[in-house]
C-alpha atoms as a PDB file:
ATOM      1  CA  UNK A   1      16.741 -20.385 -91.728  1.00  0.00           C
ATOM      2  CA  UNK A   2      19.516 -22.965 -90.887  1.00  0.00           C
ATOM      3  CA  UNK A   3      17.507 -25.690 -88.655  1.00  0.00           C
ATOM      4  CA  UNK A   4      18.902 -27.035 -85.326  1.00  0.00           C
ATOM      5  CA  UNK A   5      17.856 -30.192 -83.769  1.00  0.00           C
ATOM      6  CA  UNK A   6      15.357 -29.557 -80.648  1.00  0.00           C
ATOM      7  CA  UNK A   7      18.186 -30.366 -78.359  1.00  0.00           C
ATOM      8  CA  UNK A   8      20.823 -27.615 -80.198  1.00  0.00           C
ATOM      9  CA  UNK A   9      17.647 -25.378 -79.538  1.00  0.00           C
ATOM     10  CA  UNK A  10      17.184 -25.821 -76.295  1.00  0.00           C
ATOM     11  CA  UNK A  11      21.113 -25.560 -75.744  1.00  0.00           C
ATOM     12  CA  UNK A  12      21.208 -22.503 -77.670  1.00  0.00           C
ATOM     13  CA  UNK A  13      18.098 -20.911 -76.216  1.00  0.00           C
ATOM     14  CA  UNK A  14      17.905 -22.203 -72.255  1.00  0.00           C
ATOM     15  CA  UNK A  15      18.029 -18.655 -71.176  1.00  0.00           C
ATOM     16  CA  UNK A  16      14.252 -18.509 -72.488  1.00  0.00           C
ATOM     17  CA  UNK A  17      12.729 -21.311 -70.470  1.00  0.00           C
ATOM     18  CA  UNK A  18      15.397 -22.081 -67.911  1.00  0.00           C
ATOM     19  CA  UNK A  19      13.484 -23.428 -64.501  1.00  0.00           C
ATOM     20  CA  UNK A  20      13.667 -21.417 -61.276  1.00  0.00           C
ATOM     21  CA  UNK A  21      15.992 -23.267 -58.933  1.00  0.00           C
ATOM     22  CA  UNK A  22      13.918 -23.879 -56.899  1.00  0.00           C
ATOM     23  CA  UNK A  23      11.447 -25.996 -58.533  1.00  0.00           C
ATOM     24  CA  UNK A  24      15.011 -28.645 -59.296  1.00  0.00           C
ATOM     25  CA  UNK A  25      14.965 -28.182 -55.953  1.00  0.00           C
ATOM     26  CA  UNK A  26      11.870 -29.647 -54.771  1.00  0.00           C
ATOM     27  CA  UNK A  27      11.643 -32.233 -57.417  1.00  0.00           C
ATOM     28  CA  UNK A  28      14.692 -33.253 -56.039  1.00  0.00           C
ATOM     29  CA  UNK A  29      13.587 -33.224 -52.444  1.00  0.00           C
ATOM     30  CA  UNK A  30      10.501 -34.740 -53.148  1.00  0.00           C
ATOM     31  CA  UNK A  31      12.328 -37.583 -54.570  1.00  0.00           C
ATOM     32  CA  UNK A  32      14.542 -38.314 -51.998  1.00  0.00           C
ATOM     33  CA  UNK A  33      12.988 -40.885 -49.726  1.00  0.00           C
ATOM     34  CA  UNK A  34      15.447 -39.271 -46.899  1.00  0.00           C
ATOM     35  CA  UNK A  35      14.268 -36.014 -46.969  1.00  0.00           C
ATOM     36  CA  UNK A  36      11.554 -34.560 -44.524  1.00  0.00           C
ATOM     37  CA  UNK A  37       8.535 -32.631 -44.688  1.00  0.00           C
ATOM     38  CA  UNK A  38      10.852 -29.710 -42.729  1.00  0.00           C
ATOM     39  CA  UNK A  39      13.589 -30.033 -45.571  1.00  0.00           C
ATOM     40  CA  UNK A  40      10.587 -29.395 -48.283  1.00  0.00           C
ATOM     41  CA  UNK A  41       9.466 -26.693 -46.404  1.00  0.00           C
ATOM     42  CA  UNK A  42      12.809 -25.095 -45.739  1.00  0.00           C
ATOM     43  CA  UNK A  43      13.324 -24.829 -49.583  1.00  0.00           C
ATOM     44  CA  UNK A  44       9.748 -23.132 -50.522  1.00  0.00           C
ATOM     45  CA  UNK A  45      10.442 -20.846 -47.702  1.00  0.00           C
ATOM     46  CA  UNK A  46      12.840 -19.342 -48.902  1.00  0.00           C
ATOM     47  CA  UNK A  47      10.475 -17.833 -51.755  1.00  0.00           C
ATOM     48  CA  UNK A  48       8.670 -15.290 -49.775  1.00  0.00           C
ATOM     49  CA  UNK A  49       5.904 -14.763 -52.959  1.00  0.00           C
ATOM     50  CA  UNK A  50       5.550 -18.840 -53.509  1.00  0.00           C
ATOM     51  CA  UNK A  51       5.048 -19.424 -50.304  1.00  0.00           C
ATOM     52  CA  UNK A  52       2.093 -16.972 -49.674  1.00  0.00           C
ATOM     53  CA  UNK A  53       0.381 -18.558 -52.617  1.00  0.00           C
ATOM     54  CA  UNK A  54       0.800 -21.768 -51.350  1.00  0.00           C
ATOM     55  CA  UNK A  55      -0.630 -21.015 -47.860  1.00  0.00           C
ATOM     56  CA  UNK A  56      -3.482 -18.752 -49.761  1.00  0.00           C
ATOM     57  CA  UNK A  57      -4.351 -22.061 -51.558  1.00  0.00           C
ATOM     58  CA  UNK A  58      -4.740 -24.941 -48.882  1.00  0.00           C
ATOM     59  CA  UNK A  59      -6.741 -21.983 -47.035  1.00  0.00           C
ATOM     60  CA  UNK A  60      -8.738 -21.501 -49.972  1.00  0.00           C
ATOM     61  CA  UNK A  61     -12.344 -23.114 -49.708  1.00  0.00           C
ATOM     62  CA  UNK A  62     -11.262 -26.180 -52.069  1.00  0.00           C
ATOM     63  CA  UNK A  63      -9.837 -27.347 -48.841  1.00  0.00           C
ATOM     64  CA  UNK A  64     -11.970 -26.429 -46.601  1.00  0.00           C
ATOM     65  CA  UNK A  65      -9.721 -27.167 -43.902  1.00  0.00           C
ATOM     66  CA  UNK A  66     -11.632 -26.458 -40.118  1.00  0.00           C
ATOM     67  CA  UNK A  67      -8.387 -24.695 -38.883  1.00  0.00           C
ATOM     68  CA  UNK A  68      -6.103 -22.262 -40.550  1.00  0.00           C
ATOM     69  CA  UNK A  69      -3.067 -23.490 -41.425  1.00  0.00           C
ATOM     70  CA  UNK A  70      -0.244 -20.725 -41.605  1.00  0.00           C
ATOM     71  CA  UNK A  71       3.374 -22.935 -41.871  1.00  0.00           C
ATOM     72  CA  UNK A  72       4.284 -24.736 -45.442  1.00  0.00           C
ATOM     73  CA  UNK A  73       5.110 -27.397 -42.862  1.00  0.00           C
ATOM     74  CA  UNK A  74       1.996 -27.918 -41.778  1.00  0.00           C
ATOM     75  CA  UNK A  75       0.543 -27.668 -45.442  1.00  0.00           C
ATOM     76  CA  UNK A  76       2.812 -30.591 -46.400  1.00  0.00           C
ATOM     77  CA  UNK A  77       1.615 -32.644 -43.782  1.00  0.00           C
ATOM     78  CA  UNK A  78      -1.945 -32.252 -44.266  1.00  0.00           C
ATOM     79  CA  UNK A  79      -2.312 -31.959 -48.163  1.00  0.00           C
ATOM     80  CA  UNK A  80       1.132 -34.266 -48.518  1.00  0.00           C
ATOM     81  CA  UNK A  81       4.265 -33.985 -50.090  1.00  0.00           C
ATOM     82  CA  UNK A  82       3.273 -34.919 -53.908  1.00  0.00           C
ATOM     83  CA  UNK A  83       0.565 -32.229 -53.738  1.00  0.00           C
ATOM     84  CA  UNK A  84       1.893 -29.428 -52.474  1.00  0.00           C
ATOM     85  CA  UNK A  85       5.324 -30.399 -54.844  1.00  0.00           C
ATOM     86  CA  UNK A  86       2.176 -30.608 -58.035  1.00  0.00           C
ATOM     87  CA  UNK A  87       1.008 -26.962 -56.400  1.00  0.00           C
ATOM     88  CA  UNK A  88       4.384 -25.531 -56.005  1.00  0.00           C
ATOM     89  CA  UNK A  89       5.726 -26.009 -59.398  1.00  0.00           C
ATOM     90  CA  UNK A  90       2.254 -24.890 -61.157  1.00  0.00           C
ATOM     91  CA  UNK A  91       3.004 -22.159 -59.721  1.00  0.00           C
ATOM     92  CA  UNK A  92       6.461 -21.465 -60.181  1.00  0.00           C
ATOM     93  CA  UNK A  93       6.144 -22.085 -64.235  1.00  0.00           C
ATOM     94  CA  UNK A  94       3.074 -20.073 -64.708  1.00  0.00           C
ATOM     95  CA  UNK A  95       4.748 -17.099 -62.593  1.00  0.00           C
ATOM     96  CA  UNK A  96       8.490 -17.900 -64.297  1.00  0.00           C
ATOM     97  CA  UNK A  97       6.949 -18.444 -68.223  1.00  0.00           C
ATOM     98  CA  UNK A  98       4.327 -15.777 -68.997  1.00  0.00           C
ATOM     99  CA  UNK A  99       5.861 -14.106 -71.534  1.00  0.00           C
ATOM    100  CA  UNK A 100       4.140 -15.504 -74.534  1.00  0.00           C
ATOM    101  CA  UNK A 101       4.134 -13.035 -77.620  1.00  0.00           C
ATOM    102  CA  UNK A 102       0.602 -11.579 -77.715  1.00  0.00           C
ATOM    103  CA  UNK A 103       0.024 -12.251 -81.017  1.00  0.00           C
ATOM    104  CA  UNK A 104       0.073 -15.736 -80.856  1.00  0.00           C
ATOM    105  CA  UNK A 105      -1.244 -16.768 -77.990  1.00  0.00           C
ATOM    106  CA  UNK A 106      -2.447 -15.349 -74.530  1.00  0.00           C
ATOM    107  CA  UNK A 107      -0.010 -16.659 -71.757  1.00  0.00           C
ATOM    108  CA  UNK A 108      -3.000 -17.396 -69.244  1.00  0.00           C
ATOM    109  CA  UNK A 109      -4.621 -19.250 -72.382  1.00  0.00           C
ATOM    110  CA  UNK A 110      -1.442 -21.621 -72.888  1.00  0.00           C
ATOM    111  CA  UNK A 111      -1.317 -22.084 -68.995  1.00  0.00           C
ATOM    112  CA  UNK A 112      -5.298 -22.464 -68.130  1.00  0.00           C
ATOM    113  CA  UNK A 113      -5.292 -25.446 -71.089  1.00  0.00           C
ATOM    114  CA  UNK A 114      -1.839 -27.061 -69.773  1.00  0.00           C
ATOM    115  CA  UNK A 115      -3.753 -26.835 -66.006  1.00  0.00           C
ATOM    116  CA  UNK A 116      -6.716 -28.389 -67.822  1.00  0.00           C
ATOM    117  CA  UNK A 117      -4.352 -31.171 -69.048  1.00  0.00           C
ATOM    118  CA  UNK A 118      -2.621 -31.499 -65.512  1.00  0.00           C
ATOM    119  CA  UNK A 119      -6.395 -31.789 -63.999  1.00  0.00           C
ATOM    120  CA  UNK A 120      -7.195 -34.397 -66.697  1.00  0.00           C
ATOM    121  CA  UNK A 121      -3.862 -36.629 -66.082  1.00  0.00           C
ATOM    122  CA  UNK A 122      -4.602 -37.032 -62.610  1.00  0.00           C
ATOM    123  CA  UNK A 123      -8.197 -37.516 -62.920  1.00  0.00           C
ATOM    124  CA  UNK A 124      -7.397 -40.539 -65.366  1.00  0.00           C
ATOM    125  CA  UNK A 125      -5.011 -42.627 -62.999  1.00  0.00           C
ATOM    126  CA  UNK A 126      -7.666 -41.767 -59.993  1.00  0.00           C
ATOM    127  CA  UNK A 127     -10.771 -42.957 -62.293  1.00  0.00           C
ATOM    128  CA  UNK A 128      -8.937 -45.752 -64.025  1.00  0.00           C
ATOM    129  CA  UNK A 129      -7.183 -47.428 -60.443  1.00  0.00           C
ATOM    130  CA  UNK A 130      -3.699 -46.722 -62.374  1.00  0.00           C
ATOM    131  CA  UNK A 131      -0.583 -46.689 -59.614  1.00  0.00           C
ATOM    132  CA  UNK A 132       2.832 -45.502 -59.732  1.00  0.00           C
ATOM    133  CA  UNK A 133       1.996 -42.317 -61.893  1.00  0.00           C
ATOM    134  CA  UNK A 134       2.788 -39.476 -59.334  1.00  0.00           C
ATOM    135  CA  UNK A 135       4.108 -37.362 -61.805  1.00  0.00           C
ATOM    136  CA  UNK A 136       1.532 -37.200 -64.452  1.00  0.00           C
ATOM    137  CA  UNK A 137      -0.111 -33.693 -63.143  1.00  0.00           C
ATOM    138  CA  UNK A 138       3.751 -32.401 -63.573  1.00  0.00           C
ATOM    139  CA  UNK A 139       3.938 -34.206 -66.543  1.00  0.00           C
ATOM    140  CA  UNK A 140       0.110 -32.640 -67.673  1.00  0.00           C
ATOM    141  CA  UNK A 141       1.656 -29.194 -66.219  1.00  0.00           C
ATOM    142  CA  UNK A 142       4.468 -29.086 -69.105  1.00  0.00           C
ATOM    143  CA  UNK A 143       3.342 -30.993 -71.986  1.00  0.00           C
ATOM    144  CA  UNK A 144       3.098 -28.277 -73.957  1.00  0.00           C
ATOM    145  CA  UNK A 145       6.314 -26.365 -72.705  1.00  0.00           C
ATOM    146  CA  UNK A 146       7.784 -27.202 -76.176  1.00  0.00           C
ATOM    147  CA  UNK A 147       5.300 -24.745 -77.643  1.00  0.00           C
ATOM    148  CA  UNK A 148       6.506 -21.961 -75.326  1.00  0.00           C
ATOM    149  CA  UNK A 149       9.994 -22.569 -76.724  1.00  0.00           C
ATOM    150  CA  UNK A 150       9.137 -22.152 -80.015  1.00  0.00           C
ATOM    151  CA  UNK A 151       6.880 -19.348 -79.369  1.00  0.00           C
ATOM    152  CA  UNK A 152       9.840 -17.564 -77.959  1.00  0.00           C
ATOM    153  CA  UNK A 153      12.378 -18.706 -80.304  1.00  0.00           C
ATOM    154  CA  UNK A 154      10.160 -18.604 -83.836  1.00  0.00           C
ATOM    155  CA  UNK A 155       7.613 -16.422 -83.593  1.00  0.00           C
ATOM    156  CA  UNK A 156       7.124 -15.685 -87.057  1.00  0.00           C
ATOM    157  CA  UNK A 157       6.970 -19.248 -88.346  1.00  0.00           C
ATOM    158  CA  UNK A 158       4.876 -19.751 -85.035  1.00  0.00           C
ATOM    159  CA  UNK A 159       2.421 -17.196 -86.253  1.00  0.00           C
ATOM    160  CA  UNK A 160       1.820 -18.858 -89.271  1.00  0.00           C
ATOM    161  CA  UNK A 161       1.413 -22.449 -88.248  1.00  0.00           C
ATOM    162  CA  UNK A 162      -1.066 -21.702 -85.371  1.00  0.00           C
ATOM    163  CA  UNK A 163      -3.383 -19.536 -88.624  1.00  0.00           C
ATOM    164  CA  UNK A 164      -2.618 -22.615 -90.565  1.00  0.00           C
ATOM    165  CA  UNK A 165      -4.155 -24.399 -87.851  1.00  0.00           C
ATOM    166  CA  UNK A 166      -7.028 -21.843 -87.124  1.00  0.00           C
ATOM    167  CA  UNK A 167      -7.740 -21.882 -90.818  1.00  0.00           C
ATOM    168  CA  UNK A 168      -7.680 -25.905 -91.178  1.00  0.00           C
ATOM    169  CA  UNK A 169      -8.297 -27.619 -87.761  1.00  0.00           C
ATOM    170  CA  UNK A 170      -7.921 -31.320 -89.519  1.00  0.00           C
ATOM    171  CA  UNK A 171      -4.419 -30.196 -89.980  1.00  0.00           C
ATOM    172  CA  UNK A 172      -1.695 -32.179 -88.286  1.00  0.00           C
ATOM    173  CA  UNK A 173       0.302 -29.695 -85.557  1.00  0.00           C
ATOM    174  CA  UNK A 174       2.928 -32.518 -85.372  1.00  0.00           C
ATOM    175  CA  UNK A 175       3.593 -32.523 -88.848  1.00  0.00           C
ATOM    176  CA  UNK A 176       3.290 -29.021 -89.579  1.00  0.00           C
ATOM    177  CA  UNK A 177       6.018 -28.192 -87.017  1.00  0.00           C
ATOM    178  CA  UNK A 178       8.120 -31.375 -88.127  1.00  0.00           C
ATOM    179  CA  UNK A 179       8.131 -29.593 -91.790  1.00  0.00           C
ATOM    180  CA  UNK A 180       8.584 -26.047 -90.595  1.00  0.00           C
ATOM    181  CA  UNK A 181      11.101 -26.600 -87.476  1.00  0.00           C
ATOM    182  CA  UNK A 182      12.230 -30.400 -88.361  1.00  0.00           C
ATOM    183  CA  UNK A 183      11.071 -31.557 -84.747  1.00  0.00           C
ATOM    184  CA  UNK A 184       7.515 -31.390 -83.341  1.00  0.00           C
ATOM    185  CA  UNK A 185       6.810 -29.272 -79.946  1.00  0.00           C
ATOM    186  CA  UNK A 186       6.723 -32.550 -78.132  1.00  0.00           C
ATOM    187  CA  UNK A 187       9.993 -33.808 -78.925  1.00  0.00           C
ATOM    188  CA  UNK A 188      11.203 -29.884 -78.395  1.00  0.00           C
ATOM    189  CA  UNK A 189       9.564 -29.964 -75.412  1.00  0.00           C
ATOM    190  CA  UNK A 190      10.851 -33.568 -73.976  1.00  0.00           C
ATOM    191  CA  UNK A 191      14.782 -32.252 -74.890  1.00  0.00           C
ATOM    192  CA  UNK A 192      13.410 -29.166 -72.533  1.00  0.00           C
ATOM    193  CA  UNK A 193      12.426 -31.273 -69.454  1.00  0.00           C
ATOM    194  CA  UNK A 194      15.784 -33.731 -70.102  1.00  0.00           C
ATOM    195  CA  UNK A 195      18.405 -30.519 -70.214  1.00  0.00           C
ATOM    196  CA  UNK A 196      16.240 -29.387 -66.568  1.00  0.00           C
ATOM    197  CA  UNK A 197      17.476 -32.646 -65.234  1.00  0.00           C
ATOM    198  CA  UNK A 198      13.707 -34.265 -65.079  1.00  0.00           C
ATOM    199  CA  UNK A 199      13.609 -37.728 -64.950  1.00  0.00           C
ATOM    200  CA  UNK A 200      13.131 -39.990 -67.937  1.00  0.00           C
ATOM    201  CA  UNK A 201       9.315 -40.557 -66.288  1.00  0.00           C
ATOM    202  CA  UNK A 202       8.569 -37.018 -67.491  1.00  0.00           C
ATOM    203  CA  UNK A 203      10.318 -36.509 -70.627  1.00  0.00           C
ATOM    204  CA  UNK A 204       9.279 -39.485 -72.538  1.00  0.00           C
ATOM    205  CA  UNK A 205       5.400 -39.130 -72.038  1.00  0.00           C
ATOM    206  CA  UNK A 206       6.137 -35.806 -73.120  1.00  0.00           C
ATOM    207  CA  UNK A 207       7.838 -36.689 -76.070  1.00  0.00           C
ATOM    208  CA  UNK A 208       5.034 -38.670 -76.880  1.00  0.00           C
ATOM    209  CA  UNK A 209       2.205 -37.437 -75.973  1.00  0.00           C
ATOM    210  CA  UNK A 210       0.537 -37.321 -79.053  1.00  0.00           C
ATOM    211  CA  UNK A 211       1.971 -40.723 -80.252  1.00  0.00           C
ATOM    212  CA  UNK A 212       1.766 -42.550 -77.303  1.00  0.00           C
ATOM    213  CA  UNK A 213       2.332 -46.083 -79.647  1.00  0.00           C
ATOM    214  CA  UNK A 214       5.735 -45.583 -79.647  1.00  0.00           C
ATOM    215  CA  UNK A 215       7.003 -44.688 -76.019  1.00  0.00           C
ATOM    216  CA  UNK A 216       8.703 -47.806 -74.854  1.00  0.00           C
ATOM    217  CA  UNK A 217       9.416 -47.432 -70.969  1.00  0.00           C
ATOM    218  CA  UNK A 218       6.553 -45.038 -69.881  1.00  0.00           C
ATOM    219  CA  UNK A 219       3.771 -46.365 -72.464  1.00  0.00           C
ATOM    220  CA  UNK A 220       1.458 -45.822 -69.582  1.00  0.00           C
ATOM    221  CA  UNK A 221       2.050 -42.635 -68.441  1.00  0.00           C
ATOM    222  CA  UNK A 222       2.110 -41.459 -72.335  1.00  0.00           C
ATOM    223  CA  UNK A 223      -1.477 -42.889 -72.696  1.00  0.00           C
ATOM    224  CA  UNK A 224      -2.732 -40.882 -70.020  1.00  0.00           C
ATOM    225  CA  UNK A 225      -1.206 -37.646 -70.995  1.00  0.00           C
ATOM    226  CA  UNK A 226      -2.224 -38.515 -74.300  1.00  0.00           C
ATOM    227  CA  UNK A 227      -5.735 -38.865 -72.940  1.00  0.00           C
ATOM    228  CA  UNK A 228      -5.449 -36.010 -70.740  1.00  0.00           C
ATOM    229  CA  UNK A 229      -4.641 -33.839 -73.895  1.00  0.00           C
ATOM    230  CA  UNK A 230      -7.660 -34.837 -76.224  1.00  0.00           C
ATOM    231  CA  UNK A 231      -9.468 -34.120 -72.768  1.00  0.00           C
ATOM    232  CA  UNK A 232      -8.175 -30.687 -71.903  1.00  0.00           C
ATOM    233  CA  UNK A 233      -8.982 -29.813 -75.552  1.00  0.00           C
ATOM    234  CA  UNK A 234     -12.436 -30.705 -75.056  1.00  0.00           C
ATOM    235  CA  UNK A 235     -12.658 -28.626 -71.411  1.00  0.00           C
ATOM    236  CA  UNK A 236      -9.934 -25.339 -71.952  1.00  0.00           C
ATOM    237  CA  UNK A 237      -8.576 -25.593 -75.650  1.00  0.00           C
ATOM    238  CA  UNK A 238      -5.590 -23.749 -76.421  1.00  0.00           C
ATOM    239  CA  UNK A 239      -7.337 -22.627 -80.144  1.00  0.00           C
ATOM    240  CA  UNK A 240     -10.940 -22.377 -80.536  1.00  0.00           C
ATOM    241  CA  UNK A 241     -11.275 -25.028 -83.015  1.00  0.00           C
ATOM    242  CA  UNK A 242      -9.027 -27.607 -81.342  1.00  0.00           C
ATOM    243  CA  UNK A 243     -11.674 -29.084 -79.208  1.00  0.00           C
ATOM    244  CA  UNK A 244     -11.866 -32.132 -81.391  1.00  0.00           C
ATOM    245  CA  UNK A 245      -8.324 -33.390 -81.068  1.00  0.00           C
ATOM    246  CA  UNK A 246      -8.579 -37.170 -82.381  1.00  0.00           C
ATOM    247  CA  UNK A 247      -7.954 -39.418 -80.099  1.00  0.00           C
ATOM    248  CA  UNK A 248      -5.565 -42.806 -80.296  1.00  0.00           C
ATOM    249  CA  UNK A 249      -8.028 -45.830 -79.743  1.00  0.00           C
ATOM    250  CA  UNK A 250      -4.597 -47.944 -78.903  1.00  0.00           C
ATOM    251  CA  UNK A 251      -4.569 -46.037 -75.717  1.00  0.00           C
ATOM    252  CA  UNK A 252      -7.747 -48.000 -73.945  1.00  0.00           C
ATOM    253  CA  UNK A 253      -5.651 -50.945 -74.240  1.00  0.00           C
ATOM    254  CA  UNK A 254      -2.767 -49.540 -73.029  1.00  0.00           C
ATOM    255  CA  UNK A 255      -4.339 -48.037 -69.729  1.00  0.00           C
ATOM    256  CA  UNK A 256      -6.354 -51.619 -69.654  1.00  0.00           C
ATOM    257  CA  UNK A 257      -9.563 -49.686 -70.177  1.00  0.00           C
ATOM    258  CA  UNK A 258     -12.443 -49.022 -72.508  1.00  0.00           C
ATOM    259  CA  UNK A 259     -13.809 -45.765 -74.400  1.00  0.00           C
ATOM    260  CA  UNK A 260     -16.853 -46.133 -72.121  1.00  0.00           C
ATOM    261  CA  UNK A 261     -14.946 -43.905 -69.043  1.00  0.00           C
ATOM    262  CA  UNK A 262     -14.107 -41.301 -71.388  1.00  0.00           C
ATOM    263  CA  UNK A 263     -17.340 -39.206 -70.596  1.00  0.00           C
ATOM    264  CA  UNK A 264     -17.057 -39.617 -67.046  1.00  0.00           C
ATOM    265  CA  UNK A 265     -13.221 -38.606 -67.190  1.00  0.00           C
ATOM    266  CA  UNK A 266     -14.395 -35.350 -68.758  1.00  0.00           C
ATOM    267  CA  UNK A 267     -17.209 -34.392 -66.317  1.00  0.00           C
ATOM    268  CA  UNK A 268     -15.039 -35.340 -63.214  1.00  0.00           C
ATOM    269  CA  UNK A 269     -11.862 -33.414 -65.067  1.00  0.00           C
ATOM    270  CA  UNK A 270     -14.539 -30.258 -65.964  1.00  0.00           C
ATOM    271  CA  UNK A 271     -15.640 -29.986 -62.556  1.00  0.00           C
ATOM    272  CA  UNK A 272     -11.946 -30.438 -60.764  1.00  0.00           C
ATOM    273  CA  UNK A 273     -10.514 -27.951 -62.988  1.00  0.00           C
ATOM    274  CA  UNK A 274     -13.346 -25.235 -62.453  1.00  0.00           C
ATOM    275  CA  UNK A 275     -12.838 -25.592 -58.598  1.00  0.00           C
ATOM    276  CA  UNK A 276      -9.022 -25.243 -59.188  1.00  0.00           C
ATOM    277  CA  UNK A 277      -8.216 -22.824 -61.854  1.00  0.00           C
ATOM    278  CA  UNK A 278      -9.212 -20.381 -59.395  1.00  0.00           C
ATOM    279  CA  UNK A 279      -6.112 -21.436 -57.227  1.00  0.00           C
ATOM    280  CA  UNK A 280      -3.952 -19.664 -60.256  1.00  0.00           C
ATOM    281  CA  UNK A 281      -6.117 -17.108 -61.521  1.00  0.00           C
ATOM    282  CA  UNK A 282      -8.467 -15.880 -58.981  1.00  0.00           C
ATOM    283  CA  UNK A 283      -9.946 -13.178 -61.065  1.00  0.00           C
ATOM    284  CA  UNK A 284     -10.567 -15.389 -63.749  1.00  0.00           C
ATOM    285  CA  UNK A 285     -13.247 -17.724 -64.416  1.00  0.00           C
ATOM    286  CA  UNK A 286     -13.617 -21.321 -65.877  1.00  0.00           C
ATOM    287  CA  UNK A 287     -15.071 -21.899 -68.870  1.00  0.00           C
END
């Protein structure tokens, strides 16, 4: 086949993974310092089915809230703004991007390990005191999305890397995909988030989320979703065999940490995301 770059991919092929309005929306909203909690809830409002699942979640026993709270107005003000926005959009791709070929990969499997990896990112800043990293469960949320694109768009040659990889877990994914596509899912996957507008915050831990050495601006946020990954794949992997994702040592000195925390990232992470996955799929249960 005649190979495009990831961004002539994502050009040619938005009409695969294009994000619900509403989610630029919010992001958006939730950036604006101007904007109120009314504005926010004005916009989910307007999505009769997100906003049910919304309320059905801060009334869920996670919360525990003493009173039930039945305006997305309310919800913003007591769970705040960055939350519900990290609850909204979960919701919004999982419901917008479940239509995964069978064959290759279940489309609550792809989503339950990218909620893993969400769980994981914001574990890491919480455990590890790091500020200014709002967006890593968004960025956690969509790491992956490149895979979804090529899923959709290849799923032949998809097929046959992910047996490749079932076959021979020490295989590199990143280089299998560079040969096969001539980009990796991440970079496919960071050309996604930029062409949906997402800020640079987003797309370049994306981009490098499994070589988290070379992001420049966001080296940070890169080493925790690169950490939140190697996590994830320990707690909800997307293959069998990929719970032993190595791990870049450089990151501990990026995130001014040590290897010592990595345990205790992984309980705390395993017991956040079994309260929450049932937020997205209530008939399902953790691992």
């Amino acid at each position: 086949m005649t190979k495009l770059t990831a961004q002539q991919l994502v050009q040619n092929r938005i009409d695969l993974v294009s994000l619900p309005d509403i989610a630029l929306k919010l992001n958006k909203l939730c950036d604006d310092t101007n904007s109120t909690a009314q504005d926010i809830a004005d916009v989910i409002s307007k999505d009769a089915t997100l906003t049910t699942h919304l309320l059905q979640i801060v009334n869920s026993p996670f919360y525990n809230f003493p009173q039930q709270i039945d305006t997305i107005t309310m919800a913003i003000t007591i769970v705040g703004t960055a939350q519900l926005r990290d609850l909204a959009m979960a919701t919004l791709v999982i419901q917008k991007f479940n239509k995964i070929p069978t064959n290759l990969i279940s489309p609550e499997k792809f989503w339950r390990h990218n909620i893993a990896c969400a769980t994981a990112a914001r574990t890491i800043v919480m455990e590890l005191g790091i500020q200014q990293s709002e967006r890593v469960y968004i960025a956690g949320l969509l790491h992956d999305i490149g895979k979804l694109l090529m899923y959709l768009a290849h799923p032949e040659l998809s097929f046959e890397i992910l047996e490749l990889i079932k076959s021979n877990p020490a295989l590199n994914i990143i280089e299998l995909e560079e040969v096969a596509f001539g980009y990796s899912h991440a970079e496919l996957g960071a050309a996604l988030l930029s062409e949906w507008g997402l800020p640079d915050s987003l797309v370049e831990p994306v981009k490098f989320h499994h070589l988290p050495e070379k992001a420049t601006r966001y080296a940070t946020e890169a080493s925790v979703l690169h950490l939140a990954n190697v996590v994830a794949n320990k707690i909800e992997p997307l293959l069998p065999n990929m719970g032993a994702l190595s791990l870049d040592a450089k990151v501990w000195a990026i995130l001014n940490s040590t290897s010592d925390h990595l345990d205790d990232i992984t309980a705390v992470t395993k017991s956040l995301y079994n309260e929450t996955i049932g937020m997205f799929y209530p008939e399902s249960k953790a691992a």
